[in-house]
N, C-alpha and C. Protein backbone atom coordinates (compact mmCIF):
# COMPACT_ATOMS: atom_id res chain seq x y z
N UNK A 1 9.00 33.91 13.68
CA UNK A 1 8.23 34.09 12.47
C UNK A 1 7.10 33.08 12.42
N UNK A 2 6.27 33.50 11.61
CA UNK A 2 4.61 32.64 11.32
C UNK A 2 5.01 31.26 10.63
N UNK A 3 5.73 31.43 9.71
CA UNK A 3 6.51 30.73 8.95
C UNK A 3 7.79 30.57 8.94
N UNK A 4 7.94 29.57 8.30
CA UNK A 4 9.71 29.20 7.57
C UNK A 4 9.96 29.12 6.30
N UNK A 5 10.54 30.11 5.92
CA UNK A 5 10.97 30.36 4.29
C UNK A 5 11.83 28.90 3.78
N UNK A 6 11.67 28.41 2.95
CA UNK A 6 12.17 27.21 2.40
C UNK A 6 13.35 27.80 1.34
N UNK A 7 14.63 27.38 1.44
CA UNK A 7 15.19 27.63 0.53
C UNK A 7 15.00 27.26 -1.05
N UNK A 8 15.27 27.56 -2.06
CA UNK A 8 14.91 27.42 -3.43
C UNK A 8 16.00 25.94 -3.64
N UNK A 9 17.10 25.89 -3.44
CA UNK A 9 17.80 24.28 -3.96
C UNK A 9 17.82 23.51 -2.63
N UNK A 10 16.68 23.42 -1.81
CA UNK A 10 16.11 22.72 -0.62
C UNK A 10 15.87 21.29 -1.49
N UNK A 11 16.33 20.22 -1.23
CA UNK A 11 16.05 18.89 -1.89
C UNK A 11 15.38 17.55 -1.00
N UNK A 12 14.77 18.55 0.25
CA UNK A 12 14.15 17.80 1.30
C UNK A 12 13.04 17.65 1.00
N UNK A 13 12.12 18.09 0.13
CA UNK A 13 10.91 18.08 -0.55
C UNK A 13 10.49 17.19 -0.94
N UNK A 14 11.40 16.23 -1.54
CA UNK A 14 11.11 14.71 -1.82
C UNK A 14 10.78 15.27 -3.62
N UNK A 15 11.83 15.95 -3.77
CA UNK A 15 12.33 15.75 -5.70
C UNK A 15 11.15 16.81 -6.25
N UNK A 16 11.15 17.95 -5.18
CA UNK A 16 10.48 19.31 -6.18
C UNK A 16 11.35 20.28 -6.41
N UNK A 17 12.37 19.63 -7.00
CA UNK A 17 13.52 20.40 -7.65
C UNK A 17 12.85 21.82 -8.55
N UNK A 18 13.74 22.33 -9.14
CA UNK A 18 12.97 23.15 -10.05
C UNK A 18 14.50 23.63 -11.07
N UNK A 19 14.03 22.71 -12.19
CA UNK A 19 14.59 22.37 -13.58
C UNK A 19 14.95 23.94 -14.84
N UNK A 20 16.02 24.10 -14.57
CA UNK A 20 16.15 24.96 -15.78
C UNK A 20 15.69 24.54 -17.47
N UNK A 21 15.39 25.30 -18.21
CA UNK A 21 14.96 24.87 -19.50
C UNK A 21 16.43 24.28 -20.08
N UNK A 22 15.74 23.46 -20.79
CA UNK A 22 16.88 22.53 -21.24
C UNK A 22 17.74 23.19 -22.28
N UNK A 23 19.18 22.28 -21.84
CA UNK A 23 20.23 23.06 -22.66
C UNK A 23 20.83 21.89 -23.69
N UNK A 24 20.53 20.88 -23.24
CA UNK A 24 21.00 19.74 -24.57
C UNK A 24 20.89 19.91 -25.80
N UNK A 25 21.41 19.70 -26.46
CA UNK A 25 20.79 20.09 -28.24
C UNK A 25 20.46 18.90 -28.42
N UNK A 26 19.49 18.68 -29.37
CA UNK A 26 18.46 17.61 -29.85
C UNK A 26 20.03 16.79 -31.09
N UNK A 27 20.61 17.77 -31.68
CA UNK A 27 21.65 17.39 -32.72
C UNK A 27 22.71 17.70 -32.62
N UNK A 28 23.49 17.19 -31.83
CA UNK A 28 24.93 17.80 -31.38
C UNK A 28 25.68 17.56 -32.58
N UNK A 29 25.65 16.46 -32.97
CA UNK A 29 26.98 16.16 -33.99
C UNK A 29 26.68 16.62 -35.51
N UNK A 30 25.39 17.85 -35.50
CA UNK A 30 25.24 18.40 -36.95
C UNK A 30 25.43 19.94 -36.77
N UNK A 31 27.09 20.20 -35.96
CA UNK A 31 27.29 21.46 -35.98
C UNK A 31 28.59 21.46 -35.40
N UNK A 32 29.31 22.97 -35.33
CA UNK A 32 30.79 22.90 -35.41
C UNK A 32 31.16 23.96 -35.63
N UNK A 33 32.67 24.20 -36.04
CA UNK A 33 32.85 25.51 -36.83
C UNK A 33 32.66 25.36 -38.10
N UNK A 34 32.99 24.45 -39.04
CA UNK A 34 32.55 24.17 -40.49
C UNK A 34 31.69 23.54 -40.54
N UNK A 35 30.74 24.07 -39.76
CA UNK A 35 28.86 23.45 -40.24
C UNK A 35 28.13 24.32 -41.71
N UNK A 36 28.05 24.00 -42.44
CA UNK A 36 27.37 24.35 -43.38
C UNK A 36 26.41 23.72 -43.92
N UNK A 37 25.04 24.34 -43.75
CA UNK A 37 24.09 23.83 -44.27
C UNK A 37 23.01 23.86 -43.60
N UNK A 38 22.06 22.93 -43.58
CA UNK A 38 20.52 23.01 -42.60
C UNK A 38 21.24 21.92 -41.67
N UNK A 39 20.37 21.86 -40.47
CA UNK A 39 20.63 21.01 -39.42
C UNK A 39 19.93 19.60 -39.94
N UNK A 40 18.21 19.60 -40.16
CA UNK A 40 17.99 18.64 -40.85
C UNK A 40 17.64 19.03 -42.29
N UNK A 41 17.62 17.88 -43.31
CA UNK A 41 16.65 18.16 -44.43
C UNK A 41 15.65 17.68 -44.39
N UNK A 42 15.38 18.15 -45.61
CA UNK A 42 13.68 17.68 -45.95
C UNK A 42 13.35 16.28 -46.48
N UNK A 43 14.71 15.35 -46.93
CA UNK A 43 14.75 14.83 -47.32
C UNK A 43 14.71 13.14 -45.84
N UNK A 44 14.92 13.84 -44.74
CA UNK A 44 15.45 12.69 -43.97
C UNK A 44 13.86 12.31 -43.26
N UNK A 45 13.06 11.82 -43.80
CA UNK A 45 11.50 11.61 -43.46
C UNK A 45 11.57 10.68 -42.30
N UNK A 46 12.29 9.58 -42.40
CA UNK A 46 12.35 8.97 -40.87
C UNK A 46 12.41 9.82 -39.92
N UNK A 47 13.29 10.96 -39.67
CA UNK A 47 13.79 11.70 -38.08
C UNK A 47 12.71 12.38 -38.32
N UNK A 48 12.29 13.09 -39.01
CA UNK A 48 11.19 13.79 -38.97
C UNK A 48 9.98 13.70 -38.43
N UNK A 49 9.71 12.19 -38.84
CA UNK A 49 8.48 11.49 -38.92
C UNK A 49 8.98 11.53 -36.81
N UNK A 50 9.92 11.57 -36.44
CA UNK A 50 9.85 11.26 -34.60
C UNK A 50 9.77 12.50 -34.53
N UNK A 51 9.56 13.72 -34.69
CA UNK A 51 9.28 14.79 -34.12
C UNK A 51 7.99 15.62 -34.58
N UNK A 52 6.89 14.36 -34.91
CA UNK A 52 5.76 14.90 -35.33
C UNK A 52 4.83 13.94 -34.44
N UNK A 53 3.28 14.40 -33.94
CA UNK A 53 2.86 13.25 -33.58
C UNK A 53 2.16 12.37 -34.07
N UNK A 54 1.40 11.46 -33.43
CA UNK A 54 0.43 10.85 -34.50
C UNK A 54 -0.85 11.10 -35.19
N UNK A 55 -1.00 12.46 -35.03
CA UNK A 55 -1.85 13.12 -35.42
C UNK A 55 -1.22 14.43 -36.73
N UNK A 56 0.02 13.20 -36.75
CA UNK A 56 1.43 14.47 -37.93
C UNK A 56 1.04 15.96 -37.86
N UNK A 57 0.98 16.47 -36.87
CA UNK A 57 1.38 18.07 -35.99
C UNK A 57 2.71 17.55 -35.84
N UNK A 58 3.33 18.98 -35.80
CA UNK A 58 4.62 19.56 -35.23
C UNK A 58 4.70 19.31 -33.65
N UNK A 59 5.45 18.12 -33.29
CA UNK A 59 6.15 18.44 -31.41
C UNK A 59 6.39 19.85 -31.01
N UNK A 60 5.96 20.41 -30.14
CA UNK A 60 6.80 21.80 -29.54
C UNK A 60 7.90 21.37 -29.19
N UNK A 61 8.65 22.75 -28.69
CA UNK A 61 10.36 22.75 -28.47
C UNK A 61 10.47 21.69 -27.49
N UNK A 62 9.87 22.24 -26.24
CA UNK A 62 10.19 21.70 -25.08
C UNK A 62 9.80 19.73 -24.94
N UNK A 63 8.53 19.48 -25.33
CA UNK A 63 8.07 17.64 -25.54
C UNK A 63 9.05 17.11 -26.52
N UNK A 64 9.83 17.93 -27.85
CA UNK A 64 10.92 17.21 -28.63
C UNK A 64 12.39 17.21 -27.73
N UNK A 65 12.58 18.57 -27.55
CA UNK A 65 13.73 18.87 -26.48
C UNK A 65 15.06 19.22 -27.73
N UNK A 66 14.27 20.35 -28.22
CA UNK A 66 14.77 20.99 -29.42
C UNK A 66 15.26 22.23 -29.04
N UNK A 67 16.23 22.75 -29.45
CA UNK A 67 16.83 24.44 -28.93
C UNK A 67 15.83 25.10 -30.25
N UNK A 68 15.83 26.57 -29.83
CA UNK A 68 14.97 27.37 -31.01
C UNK A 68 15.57 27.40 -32.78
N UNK A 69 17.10 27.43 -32.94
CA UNK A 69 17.09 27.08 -33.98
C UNK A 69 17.01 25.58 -34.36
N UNK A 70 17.13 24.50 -34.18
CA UNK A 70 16.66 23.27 -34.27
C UNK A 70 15.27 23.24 -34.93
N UNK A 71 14.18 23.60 -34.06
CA UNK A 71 13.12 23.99 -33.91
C UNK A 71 12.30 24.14 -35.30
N UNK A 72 13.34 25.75 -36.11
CA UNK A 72 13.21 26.42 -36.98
C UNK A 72 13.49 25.79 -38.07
N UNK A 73 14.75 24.78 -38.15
CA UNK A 73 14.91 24.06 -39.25
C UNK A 73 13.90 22.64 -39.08
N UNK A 74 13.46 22.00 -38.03
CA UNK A 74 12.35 21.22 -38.28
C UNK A 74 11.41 21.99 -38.82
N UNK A 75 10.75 22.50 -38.33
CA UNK A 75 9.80 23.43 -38.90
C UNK A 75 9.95 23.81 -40.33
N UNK A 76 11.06 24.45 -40.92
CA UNK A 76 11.17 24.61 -42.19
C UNK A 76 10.90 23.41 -43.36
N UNK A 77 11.79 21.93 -42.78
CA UNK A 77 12.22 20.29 -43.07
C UNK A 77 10.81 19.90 -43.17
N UNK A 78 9.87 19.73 -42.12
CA UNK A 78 8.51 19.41 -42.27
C UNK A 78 7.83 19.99 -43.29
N UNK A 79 7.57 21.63 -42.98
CA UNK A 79 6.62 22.20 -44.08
C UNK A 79 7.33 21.73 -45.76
N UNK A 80 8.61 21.77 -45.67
CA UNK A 80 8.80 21.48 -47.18
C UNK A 80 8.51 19.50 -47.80
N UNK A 81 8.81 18.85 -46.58
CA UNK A 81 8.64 17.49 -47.08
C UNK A 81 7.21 17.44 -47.09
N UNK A 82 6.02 18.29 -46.74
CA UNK A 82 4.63 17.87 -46.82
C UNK A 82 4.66 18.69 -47.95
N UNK A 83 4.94 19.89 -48.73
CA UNK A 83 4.87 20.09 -49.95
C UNK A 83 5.09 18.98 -51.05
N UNK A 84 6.37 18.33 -50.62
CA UNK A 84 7.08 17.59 -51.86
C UNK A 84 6.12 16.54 -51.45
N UNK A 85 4.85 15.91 -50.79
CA UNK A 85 4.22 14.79 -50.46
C UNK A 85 4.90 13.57 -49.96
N UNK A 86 6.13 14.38 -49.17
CA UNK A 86 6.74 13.04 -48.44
C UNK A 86 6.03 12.49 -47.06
N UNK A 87 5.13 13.88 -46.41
CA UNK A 87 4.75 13.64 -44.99
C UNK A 87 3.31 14.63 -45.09
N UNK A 88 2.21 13.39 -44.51
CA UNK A 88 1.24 14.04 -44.90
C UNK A 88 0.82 15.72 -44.06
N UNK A 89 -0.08 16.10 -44.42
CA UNK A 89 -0.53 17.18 -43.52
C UNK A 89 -1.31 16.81 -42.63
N UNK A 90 -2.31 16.18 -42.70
CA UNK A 90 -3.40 15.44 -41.58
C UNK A 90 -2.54 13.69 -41.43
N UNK A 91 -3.24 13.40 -40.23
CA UNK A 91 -3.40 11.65 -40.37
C UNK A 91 -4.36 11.33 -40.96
N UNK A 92 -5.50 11.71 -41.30
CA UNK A 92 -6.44 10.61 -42.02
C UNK A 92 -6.77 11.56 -43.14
């Protein structure tokens, strides 16, 4: 052959692995079988305030390392604490 097909979990490459999307949850210990409730609130402005940047935009899933519902309740937690004027909408 012209070539040599490289296998896909070949680790001779020198670390060009290739990474499944992440499965960690960002909040493990705010769920269960008797989880009831939001994951975060609106009320917890510190954690929040780390998954926004300094330009207070929303982190995407993947740069926070958030699963999609996570995601959805930041998303919800933010838009309502910048209503109640806990977290601004712009930085300046």
């Amino acid at each position: 052959m012209a070539f040599n097909k490289r296998n896909n979990n070949d680790d001779s490459s020198g670390g060009n692995k290739k990474f499944g999307f992440h499965t960690a949850h960002r909040f493990p210990n705010r769920r269960g079988k008797d989880w009831e409730g939001p994951v975060v609130d609106y009320k917890e402005v510190d954690l929040l305030r780390k998954f926004m940047t300094t330009s207070a935009k929303m982190m995407t899933r993947k740069r926070a390392g958030t699963s999609s519902q996570e995601q959805r309740a930041l998303k919800e937690a933010i838009k309502q604490a910048r209503f109640m004027a806990l977290l601004p909408y712009t930085s300046t």
